[in-house]
Protein backbone atom coordinates (compact mmCIF):
# COMPACT_ATOMS: atom_id res chain seq x y z
CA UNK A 1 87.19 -39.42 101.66
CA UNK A 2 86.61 -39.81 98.00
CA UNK A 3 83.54 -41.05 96.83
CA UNK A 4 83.49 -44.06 94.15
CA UNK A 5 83.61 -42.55 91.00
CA UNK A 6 80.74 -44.14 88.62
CA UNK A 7 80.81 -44.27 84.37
CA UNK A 8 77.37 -44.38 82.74
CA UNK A 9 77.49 -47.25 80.69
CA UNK A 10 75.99 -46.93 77.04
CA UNK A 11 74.48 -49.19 74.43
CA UNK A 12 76.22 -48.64 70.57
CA UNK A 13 73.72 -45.58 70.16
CA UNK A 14 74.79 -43.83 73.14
CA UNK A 15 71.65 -44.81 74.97
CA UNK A 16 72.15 -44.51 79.22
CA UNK A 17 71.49 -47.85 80.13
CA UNK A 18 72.98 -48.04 83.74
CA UNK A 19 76.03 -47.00 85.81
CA UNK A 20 78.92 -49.13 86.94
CA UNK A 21 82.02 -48.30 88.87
CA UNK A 22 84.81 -47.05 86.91
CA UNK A 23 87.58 -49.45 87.79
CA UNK A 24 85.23 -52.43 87.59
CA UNK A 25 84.10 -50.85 83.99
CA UNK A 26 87.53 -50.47 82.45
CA UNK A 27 87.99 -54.29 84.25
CA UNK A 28 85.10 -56.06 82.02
CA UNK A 29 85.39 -53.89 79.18
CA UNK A 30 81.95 -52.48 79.48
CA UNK A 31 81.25 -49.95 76.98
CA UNK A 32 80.60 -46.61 78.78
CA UNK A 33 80.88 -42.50 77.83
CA UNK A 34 83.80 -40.39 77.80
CA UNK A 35 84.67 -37.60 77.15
CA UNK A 36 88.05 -36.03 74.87
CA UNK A 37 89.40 -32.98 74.31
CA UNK A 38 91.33 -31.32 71.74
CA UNK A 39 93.08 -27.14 72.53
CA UNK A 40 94.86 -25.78 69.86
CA UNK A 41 96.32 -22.22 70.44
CA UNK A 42 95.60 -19.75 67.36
CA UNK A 43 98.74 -20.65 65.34
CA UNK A 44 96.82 -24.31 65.12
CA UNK A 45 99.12 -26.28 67.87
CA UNK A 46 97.71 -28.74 69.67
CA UNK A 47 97.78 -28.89 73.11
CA UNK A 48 99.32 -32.56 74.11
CA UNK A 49 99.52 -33.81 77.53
CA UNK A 50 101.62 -36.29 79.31
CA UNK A 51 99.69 -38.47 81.47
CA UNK A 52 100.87 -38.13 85.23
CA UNK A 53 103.01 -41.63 86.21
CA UNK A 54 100.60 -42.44 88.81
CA UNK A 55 97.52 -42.87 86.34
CA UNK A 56 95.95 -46.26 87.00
CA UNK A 57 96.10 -47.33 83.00
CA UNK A 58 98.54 -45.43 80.04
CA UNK A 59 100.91 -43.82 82.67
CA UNK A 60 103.77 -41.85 81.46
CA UNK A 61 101.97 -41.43 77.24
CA UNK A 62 101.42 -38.33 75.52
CA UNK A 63 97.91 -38.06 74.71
CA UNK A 64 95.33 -35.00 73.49
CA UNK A 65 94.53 -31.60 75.76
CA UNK A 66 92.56 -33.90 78.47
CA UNK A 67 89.49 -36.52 78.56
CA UNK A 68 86.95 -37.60 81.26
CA UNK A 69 83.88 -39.27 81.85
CA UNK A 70 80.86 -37.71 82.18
CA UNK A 71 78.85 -37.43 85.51
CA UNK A 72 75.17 -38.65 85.76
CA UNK A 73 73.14 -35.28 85.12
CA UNK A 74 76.46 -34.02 83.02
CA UNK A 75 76.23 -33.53 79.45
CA UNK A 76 79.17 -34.46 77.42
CA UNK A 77 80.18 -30.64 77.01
CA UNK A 78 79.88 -29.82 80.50
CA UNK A 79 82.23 -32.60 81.52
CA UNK A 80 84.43 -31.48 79.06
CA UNK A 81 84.24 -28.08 80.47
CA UNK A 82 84.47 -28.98 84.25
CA UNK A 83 87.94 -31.37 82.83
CA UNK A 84 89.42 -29.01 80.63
CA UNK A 85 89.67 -26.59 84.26
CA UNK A 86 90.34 -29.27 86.45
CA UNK A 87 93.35 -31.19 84.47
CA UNK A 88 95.02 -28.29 82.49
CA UNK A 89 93.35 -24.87 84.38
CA UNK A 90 91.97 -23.46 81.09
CA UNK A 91 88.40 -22.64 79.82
CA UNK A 92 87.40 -21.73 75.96
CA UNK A 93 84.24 -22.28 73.95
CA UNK A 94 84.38 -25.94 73.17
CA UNK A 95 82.78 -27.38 69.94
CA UNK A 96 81.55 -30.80 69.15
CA UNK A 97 83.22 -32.47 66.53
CA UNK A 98 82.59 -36.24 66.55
CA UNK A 99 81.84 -39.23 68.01
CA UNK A 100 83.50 -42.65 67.95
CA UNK A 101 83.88 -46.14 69.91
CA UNK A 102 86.95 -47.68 70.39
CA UNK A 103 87.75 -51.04 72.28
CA UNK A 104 91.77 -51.62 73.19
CA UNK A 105 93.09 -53.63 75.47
CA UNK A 106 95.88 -51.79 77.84
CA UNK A 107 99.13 -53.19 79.02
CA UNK A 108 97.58 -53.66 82.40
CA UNK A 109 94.79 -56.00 81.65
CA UNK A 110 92.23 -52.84 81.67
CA UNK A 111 90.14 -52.48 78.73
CA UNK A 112 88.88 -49.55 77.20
CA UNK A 113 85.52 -49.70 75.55
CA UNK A 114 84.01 -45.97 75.08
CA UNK A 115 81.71 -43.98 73.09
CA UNK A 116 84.12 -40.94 73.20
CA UNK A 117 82.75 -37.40 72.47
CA UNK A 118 85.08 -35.24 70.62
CA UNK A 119 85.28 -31.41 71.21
CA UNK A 120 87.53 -28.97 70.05
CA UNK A 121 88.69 -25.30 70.69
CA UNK A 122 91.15 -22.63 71.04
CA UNK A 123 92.79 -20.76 73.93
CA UNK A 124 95.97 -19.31 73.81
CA UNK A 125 96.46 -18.57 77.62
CA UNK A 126 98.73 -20.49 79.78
CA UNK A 127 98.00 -23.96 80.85
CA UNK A 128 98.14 -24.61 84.76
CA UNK A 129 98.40 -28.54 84.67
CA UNK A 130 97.08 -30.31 87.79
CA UNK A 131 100.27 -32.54 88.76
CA UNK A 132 98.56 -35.76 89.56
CA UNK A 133 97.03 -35.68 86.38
CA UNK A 134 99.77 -34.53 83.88
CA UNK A 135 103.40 -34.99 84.07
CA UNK A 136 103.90 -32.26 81.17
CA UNK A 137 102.57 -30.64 78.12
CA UNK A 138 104.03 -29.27 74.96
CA UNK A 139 102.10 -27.46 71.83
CA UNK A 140 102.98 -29.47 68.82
CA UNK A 141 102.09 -29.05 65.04
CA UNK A 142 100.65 -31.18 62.68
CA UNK A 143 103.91 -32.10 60.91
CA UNK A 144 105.48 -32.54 63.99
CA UNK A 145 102.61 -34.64 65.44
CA UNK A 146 103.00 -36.42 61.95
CA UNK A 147 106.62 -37.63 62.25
CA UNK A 148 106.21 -38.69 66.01
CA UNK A 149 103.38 -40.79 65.28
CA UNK A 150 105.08 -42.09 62.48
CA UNK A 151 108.71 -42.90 64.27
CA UNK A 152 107.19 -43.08 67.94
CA UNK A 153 103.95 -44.92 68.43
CA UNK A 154 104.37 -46.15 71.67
CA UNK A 155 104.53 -42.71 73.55
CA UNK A 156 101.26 -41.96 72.64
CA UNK A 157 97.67 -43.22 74.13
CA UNK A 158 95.22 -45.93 72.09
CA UNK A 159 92.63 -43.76 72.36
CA UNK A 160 94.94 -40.50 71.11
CA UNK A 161 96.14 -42.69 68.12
CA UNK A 162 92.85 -44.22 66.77
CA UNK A 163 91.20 -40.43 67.13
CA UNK A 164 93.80 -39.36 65.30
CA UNK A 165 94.48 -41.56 62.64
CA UNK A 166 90.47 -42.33 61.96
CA UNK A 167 89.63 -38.41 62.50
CA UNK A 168 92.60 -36.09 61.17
CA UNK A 169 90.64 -33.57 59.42
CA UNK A 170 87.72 -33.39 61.66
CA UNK A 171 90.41 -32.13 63.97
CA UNK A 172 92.40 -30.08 62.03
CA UNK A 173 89.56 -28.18 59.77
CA UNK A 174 88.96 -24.56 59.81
C-alpha cells in the first residue's frame, strides 16, 4: 500500500513552513517546492517527455526531461536525482540553474502554485521511461522547440511554457 505522498509547503523565500498532502496542495493552490529538470544530449537536444495519460493533472502534454517534489530531508538536487532515475532511468551531474514561482490554474480545477528548482545536464545514453509516468519522449532542438511553441501551445505543460519563455537562455547557455 502506498503511503500519502506529502509536498513541503514554502513561503515566497523558499522558507519550509509545513507539509500538506499533495492532492489537497495542488486542490487549494498552496504554494509548495518542486522540483524540474532539463537533459540535453551533447549535440544540445533537449530531452522532452510526454506525460503518461493517467497523470492526475496535464495528461497526455509534452513537457521538460521530468519534475518532482522534493521529500522532507531531500534537497532539491537529490530529488532531482532520485526523479531523473525513477521517470526516465538516467543519471548525469545535474546543475542548478534557477529558481522561479509560477501559479496556473489546470483544466481540472487543480492549481499549481510552486517554487520550482531548475537543474540542468547532459547524458547522452538511452532513456528507459517508466510507463506510468511518460507516454513518450523525443530529443528536440531549439528551433524546433521554437516553431512548436509558436504553432502548438496547447501540447505543452504551464509549467514547461512559462520556464521556457521567462528562462530561454538560462537553459540553453554554454
Amino acid at each position: 500500500m502506498q503511503q500519502t505522498e506529502l509536498v513541503i509547503l514554502v513561503d515566497d523565500q523558499d522558507n519550509e513552513i509545513g507539509t500538506m498532502e499533495k492532492l489537497q496542495a495542488h486542490r487549494e493552490g498552496k504554494l509548495h517546492r518542486a522540483v524540474s529538470v532539463f537533459i540535453f544530449n551533447s549535440k544540445k537536444e533537449l530531452l522532452l517527455q510526454k506525460r503518461a495519460k493517467g497523470k492526475y493533472h496535464s495528461p497526455g502534454l509534452w513537457t521538460n526531461t521530468c519534475c518532482t517534489h522534493p521529500r522532507q530531508g531531500e534537497t532539491a538536487k537529490q530529488a532531482a536525482q532520485r526523479r531523473l532515475g525513477e521517470e526516465m532511468g538516467l543519471s548525469c551531474p545535474l546543475h542548478r540553474a534557477f529558481t522561479f514561482v509560477y501559479n496556473e490554474r489546470m483544466s481540472n480545477d487543480l492549481i499549481e502554485h510552486e517554487f520550482d528548482h531548475v537543474f540542468t545536464g547532459i547524458a547522452d545514453g538511452k532513456p528507459t521511461p517508466e510507463a506510468s509516468e511518460v507516454e513518450e519522449f523525443r530529443y528536440v532542438t531549439v528551433d524546433m522547440l521554437d516553431k512548436e511553441l509558436q504553432t502548438n501551445p496547447e501540447r505543452f505543460t504551464e509549467w514547461f511554457k512559462i520556464c521556457y519563455d521567462k528562462y530561454f537562455f538560462e537553459l540553453f547557455k554554454g
